[in-house]
PDB file of N, CA and C in Angstrom:
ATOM      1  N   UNK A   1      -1.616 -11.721 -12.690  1.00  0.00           N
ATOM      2  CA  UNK A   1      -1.212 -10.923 -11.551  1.00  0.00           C
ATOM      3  C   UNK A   1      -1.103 -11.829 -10.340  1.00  0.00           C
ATOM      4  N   UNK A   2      -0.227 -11.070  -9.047  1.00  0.00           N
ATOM      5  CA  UNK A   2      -0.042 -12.383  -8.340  1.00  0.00           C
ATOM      6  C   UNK A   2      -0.560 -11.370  -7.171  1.00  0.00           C
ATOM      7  N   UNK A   3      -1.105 -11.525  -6.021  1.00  0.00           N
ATOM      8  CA  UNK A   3      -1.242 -11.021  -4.663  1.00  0.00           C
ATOM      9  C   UNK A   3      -0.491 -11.758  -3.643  1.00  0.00           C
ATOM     10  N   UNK A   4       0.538 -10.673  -2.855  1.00  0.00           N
ATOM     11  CA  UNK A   4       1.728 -11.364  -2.191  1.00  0.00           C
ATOM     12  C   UNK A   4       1.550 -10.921  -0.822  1.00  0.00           C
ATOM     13  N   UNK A   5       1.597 -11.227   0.276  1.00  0.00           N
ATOM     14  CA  UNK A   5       1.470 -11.516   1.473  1.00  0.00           C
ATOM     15  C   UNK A   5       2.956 -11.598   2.275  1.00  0.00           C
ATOM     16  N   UNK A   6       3.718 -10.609   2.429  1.00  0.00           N
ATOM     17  CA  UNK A   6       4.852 -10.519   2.894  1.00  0.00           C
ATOM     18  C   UNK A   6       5.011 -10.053   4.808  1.00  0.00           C
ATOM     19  N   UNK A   7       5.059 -11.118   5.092  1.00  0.00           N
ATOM     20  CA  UNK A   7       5.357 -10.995   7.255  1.00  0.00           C
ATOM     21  C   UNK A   7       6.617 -10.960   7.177  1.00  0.00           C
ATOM     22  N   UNK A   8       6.611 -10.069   8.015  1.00  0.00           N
ATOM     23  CA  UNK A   8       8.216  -8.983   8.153  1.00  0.00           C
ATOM     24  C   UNK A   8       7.998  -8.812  10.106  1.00  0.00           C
ATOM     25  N   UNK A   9       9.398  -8.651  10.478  1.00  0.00           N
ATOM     26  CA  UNK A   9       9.464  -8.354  12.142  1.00  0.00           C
ATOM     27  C   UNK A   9       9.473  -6.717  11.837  1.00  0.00           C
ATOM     28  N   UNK A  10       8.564  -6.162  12.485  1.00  0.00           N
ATOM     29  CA  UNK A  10       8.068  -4.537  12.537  1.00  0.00           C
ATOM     30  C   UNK A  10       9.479  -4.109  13.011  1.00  0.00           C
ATOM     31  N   UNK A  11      10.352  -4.492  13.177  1.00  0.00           N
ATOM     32  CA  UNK A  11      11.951  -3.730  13.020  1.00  0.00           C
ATOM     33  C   UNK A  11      12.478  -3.193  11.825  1.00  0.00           C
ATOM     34  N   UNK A  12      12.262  -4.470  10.933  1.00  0.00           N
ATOM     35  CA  UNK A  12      12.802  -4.431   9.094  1.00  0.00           C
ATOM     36  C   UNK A  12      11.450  -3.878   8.432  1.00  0.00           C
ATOM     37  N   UNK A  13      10.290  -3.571   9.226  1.00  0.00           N
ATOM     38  CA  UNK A  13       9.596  -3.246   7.998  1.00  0.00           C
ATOM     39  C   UNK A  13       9.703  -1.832   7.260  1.00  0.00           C
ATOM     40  N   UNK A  14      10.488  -0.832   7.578  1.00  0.00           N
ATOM     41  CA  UNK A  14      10.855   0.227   7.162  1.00  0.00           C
ATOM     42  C   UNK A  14      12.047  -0.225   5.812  1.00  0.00           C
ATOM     43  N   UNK A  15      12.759  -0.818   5.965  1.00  0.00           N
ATOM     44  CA  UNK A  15      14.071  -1.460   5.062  1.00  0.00           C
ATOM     45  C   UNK A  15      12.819  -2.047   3.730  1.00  0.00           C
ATOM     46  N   UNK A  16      12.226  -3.159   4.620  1.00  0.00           N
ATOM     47  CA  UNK A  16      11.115  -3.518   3.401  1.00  0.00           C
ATOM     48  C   UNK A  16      10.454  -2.487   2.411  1.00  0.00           C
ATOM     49  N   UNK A  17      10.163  -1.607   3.215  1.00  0.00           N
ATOM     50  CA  UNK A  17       9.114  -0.868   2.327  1.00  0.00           C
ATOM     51  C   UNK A  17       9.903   0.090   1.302  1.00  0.00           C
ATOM     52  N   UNK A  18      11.118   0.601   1.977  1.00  0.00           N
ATOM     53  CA  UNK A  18      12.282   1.117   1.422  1.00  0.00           C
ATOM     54  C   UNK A  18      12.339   0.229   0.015  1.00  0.00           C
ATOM     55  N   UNK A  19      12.916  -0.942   0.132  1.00  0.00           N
ATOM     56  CA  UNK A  19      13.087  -1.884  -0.942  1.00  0.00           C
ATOM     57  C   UNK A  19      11.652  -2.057  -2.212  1.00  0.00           C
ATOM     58  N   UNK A  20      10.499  -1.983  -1.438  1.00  0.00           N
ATOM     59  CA  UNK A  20       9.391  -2.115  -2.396  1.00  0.00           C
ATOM     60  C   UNK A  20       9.468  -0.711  -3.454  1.00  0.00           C
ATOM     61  N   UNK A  21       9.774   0.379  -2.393  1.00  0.00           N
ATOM     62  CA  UNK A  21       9.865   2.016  -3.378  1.00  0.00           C
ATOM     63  C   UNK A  21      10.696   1.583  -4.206  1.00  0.00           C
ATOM     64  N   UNK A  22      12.085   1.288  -3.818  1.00  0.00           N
ATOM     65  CA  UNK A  22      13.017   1.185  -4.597  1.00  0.00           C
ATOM     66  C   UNK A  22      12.475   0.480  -5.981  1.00  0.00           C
ATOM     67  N   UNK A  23      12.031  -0.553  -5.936  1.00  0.00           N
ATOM     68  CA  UNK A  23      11.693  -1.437  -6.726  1.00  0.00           C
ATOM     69  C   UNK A  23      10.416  -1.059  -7.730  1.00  0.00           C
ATOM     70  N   UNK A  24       9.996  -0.136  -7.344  1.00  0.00           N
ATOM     71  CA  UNK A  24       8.834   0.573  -8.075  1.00  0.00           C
ATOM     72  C   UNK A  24       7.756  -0.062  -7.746  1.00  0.00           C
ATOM     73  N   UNK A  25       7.575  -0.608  -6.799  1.00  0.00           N
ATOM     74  CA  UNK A  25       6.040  -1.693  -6.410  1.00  0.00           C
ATOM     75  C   UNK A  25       4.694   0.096  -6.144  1.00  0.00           C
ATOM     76  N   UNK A  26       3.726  -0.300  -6.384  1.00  0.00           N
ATOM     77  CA  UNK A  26       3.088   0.579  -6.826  1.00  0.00           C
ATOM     78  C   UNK A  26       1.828   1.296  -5.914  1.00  0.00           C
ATOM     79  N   UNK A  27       1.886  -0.058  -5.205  1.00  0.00           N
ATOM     80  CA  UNK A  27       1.394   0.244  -4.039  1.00  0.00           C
ATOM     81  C   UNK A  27       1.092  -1.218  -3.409  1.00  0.00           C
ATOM     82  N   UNK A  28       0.823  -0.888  -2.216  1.00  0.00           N
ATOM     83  CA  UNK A  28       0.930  -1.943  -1.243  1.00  0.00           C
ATOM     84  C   UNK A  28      -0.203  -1.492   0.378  1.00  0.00           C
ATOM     85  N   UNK A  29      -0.813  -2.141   1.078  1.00  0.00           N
ATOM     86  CA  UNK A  29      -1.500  -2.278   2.097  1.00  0.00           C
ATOM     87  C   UNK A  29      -0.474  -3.237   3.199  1.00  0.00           C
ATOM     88  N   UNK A  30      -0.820  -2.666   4.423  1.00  0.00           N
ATOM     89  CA  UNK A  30       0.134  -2.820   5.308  1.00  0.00           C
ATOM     90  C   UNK A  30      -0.295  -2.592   6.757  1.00  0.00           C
ATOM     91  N   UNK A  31       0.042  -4.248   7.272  1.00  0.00           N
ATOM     92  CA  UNK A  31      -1.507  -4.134   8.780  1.00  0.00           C
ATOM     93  C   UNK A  31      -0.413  -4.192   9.615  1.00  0.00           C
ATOM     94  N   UNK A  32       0.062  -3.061  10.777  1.00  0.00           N
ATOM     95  CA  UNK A  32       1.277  -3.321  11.535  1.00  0.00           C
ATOM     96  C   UNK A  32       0.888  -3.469  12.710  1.00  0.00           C
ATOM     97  N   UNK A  33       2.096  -3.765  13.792  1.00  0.00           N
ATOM     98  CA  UNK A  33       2.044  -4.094  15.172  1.00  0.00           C
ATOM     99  C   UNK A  33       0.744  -5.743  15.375  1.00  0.00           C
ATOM    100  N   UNK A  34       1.056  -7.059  14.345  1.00  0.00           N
ATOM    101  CA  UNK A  34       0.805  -7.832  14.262  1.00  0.00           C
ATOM    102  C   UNK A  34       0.976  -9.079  15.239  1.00  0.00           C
ATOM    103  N   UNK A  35       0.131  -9.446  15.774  1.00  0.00           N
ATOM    104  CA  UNK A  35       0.910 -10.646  17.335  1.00  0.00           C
ATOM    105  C   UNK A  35       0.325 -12.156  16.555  1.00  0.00           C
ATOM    106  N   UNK A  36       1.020 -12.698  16.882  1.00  0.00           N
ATOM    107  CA  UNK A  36       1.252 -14.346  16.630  1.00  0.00           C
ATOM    108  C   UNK A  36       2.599 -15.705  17.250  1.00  0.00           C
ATOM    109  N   UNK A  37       2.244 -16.189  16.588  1.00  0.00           N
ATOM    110  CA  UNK A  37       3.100 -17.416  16.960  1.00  0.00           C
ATOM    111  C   UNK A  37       3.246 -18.104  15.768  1.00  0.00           C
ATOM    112  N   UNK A  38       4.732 -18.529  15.575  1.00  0.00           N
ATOM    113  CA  UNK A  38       5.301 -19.626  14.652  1.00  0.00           C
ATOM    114  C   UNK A  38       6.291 -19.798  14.564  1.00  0.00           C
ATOM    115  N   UNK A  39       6.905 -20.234  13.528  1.00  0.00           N
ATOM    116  CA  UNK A  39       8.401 -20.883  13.636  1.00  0.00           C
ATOM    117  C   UNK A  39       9.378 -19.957  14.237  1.00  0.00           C
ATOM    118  N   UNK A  40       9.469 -18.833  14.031  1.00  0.00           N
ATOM    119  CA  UNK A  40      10.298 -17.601  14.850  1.00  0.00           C
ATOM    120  C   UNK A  40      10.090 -17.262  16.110  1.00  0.00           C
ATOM    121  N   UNK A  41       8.825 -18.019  16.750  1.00  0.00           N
ATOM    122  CA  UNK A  41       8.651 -17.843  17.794  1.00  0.00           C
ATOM    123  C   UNK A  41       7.455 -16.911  18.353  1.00  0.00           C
ATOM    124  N   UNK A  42       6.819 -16.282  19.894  1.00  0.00           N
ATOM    125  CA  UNK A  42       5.928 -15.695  20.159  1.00  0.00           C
ATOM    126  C   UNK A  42       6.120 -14.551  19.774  1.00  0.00           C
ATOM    127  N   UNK A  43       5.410 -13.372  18.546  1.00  0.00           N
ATOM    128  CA  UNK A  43       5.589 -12.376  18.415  1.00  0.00           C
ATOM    129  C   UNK A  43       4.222 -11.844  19.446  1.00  0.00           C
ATOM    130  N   UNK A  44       3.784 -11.663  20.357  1.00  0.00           N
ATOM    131  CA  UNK A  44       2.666 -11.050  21.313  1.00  0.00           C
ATOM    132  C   UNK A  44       2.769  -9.717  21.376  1.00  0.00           C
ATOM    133  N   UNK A  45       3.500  -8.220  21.593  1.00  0.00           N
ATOM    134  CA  UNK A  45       3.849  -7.669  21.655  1.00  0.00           C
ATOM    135  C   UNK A  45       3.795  -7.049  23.871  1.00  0.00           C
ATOM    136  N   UNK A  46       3.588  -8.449  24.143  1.00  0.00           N
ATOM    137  CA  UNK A  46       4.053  -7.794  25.238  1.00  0.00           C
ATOM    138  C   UNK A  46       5.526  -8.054  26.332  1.00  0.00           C
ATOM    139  N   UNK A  47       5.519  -7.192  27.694  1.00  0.00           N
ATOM    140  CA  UNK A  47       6.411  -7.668  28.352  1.00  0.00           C
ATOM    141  C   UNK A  47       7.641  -9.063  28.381  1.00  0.00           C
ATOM    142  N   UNK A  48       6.507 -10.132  28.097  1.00  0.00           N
ATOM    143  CA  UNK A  48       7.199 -11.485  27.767  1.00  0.00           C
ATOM    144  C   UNK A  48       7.377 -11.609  26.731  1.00  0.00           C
ATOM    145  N   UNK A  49       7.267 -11.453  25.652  1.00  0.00           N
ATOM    146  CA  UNK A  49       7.573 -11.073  24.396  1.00  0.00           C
ATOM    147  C   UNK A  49       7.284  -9.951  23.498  1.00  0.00           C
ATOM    148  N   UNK A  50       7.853  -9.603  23.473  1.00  0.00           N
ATOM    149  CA  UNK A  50       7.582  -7.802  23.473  1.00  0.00           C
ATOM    150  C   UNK A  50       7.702  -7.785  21.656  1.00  0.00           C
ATOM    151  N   UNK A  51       7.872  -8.539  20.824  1.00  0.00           N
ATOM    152  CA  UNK A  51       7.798  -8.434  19.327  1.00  0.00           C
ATOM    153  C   UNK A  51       7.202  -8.764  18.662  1.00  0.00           C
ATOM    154  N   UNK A  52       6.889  -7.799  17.718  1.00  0.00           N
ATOM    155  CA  UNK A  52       5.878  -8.227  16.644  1.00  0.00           C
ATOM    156  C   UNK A  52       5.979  -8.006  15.093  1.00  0.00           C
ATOM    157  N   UNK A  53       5.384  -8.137  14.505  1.00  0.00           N
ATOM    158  CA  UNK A  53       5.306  -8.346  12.765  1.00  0.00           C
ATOM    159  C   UNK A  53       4.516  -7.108  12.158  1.00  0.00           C
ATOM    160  N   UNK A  54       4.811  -7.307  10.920  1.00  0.00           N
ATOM    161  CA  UNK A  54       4.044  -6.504  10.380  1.00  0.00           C
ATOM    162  C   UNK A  54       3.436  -6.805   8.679  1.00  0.00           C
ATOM    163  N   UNK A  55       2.389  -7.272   8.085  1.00  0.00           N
ATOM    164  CA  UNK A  55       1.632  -7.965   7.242  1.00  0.00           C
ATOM    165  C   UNK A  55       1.440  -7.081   6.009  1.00  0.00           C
ATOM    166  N   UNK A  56       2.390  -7.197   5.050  1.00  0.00           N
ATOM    167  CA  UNK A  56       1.987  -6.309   3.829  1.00  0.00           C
ATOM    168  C   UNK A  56       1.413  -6.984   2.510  1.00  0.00           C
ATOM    169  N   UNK A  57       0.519  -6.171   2.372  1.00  0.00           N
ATOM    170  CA  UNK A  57      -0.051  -6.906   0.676  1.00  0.00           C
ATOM    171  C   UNK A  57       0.031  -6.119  -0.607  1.00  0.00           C
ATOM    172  N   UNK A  58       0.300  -6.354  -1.278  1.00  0.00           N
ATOM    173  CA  UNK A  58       0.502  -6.366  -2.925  1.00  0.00           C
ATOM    174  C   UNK A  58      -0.146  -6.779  -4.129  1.00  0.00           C
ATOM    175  N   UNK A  59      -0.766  -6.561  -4.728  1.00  0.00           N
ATOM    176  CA  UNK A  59      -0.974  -6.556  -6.317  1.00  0.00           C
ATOM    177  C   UNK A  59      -0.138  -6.330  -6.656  1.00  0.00           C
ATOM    178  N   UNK A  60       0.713  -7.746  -7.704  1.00  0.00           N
ATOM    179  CA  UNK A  60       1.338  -7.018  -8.663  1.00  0.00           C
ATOM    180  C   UNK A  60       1.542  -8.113 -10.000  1.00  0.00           C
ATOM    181  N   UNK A  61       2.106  -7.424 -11.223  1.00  0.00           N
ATOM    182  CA  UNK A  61       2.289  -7.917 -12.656  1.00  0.00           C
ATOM    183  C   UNK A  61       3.656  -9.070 -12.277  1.00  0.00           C
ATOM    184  N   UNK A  62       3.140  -9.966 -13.026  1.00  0.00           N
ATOM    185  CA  UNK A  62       4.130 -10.724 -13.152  1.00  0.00           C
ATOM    186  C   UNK A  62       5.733 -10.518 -13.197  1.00  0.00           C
ATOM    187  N   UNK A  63       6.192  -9.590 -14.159  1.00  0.00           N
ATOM    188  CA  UNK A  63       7.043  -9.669 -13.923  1.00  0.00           C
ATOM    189  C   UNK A  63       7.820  -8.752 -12.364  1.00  0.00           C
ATOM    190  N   UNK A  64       6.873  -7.816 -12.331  1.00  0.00           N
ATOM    191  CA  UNK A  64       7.417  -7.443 -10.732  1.00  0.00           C
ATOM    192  C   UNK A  64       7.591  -8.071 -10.035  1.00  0.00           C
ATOM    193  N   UNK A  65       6.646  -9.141  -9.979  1.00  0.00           N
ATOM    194  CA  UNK A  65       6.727  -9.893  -8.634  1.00  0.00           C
ATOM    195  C   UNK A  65       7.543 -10.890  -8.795  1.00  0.00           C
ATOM    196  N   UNK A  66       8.224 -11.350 -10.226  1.00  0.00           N
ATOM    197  CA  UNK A  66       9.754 -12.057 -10.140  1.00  0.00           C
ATOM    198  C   UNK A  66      10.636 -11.406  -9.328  1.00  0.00           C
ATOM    199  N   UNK A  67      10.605  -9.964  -9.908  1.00  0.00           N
ATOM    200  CA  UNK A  67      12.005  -9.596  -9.363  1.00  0.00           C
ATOM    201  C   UNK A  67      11.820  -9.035  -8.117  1.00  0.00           C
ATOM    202  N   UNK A  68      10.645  -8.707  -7.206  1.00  0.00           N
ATOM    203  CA  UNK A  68      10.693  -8.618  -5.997  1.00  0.00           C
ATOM    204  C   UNK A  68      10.780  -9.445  -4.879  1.00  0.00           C
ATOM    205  N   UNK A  69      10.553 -11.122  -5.229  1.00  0.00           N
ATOM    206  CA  UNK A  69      10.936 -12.125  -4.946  1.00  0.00           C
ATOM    207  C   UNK A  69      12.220 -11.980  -5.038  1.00  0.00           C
ATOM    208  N   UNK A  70      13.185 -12.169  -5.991  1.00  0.00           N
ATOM    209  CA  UNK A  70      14.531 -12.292  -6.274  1.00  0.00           C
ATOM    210  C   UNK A  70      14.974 -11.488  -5.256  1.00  0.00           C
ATOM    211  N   UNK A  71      14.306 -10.176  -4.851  1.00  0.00           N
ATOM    212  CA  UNK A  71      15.093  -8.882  -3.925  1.00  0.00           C
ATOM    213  C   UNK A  71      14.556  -9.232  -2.775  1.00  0.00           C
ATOM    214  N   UNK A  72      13.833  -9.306  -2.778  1.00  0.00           N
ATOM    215  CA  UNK A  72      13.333  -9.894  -0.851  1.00  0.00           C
ATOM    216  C   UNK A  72      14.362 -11.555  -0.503  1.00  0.00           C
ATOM    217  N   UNK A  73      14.526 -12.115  -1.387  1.00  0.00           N
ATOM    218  CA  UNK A  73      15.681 -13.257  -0.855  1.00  0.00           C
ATOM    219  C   UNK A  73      17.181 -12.272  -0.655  1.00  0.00           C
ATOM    220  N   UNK A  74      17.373 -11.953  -1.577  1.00  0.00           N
ATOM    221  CA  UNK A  74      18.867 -10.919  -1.242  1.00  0.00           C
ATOM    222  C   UNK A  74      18.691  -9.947   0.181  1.00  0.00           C
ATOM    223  N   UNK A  75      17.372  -9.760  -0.027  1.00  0.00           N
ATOM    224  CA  UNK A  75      17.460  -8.742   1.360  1.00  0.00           C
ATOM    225  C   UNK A  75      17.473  -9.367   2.815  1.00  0.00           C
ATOM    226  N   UNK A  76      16.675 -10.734   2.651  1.00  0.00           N
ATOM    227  CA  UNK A  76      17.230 -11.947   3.653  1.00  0.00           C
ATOM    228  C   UNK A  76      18.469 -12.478   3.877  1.00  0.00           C
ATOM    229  N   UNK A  77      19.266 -12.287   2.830  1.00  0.00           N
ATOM    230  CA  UNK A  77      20.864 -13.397   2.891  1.00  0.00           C
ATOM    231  C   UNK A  77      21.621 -11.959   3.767  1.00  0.00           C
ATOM    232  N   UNK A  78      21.058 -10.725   3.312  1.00  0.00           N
ATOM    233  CA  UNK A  78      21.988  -9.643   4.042  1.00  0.00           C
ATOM    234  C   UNK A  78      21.805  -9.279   5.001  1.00  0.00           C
ATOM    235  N   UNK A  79      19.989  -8.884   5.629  1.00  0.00           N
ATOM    236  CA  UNK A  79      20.667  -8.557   7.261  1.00  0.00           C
ATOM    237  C   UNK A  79      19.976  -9.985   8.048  1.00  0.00           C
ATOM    238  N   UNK A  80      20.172 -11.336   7.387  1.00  0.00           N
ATOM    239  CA  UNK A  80      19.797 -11.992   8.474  1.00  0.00           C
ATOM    240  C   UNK A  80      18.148 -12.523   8.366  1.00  0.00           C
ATOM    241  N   UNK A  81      17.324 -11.260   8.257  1.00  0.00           N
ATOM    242  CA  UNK A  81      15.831 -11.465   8.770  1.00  0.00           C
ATOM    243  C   UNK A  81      15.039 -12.833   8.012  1.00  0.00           C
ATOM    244  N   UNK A  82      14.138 -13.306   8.659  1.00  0.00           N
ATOM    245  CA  UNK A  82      13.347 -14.675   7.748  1.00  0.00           C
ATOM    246  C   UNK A  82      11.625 -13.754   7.544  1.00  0.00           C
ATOM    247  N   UNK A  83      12.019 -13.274   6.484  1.00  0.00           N
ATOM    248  CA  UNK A  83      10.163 -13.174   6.152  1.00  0.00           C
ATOM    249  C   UNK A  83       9.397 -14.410   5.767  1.00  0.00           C
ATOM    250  N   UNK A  84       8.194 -14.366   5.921  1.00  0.00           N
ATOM    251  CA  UNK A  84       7.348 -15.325   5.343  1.00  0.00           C
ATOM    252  C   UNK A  84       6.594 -14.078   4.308  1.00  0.00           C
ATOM    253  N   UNK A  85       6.893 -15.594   2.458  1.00  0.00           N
ATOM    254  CA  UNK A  85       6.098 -14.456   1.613  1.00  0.00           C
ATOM    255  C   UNK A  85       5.137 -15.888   1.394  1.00  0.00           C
ATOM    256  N   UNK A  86       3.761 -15.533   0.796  1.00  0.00           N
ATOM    257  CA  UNK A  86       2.714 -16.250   0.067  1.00  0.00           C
ATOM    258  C   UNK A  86       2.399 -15.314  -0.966  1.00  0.00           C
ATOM    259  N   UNK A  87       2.050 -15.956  -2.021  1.00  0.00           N
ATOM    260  CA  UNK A  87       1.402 -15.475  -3.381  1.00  0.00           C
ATOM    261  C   UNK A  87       0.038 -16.406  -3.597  1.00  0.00           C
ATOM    262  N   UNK A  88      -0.805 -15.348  -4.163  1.00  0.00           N
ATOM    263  CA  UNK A  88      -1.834 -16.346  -4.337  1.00  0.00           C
ATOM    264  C   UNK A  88      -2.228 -15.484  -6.051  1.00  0.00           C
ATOM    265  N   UNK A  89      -2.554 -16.395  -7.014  1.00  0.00           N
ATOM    266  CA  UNK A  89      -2.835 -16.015  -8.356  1.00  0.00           C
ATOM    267  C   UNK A  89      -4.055 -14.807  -8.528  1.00  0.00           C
ATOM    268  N   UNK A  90      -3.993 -13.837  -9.102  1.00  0.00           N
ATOM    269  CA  UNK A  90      -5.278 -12.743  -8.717  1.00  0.00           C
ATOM    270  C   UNK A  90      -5.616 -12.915 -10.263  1.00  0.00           C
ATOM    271  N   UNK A  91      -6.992 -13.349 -10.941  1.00  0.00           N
ATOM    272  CA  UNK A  91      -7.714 -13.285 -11.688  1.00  0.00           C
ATOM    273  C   UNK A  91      -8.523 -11.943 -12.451  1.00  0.00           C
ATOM    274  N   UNK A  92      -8.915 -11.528 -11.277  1.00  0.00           N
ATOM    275  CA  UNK A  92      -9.443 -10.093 -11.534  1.00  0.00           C
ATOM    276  C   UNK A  92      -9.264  -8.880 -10.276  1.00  0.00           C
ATOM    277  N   UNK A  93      -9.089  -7.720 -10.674  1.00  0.00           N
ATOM    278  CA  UNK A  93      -9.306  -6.538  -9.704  1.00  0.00           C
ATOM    279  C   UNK A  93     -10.505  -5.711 -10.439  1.00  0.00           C
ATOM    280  N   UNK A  94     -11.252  -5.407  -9.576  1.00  0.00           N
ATOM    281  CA  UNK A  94     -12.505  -4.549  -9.678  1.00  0.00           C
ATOM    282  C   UNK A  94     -11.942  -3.026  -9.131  1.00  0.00           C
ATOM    283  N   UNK A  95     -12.249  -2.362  -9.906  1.00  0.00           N
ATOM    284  CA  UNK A  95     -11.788  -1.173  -9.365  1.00  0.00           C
ATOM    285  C   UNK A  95     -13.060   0.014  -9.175  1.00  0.00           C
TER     286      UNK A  95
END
């Protein structure tokens, strides 16, 4: 299983999450109105920079998370947006 870490601009994160339903992702956690700084620049959410992100996480089976990779690049080449994804290998879930 892989745990994926997808930063999205809180504009597209509705399209995103749209795309995860679509995709049958099964569930997901999701920390919004996120402030930082990096290559895209100051997301702060204020006056001087008034934008921000939004941080979703995932469990999922291997092969989902091929093809939700594959769909989160297509969903980048089409409207433009640069997410940052990380995966990190998940060993066990305790439930």
């Amino acid at each position: 299983m892989k745990l994926l870490m997808i930063i999205v601009d809180e504009s597209k994160k509705e399209e995103l999450e749209a795309l995860l339903n679509r995709l049958g992702v099964e569930g997901y956690t999701e920390i919004p109105r996120v402030i930082g700084v990096g290559t895209t620049g100051p997301r702060l959410g204020s006056r001087a920079f008034p934008k921000t992100s939004a941080v979703i996480f995932s469990i999922l089976q291997p092969q989902t998370f091929e093809t939700l990779v594959k769909a989160i690049r297509e969903f980048c080449r089409e409207c433009g947006e640069k997410l940052k994804l990380v995966a990190w290998d998940v060993h066990e879930v305790i439930l």
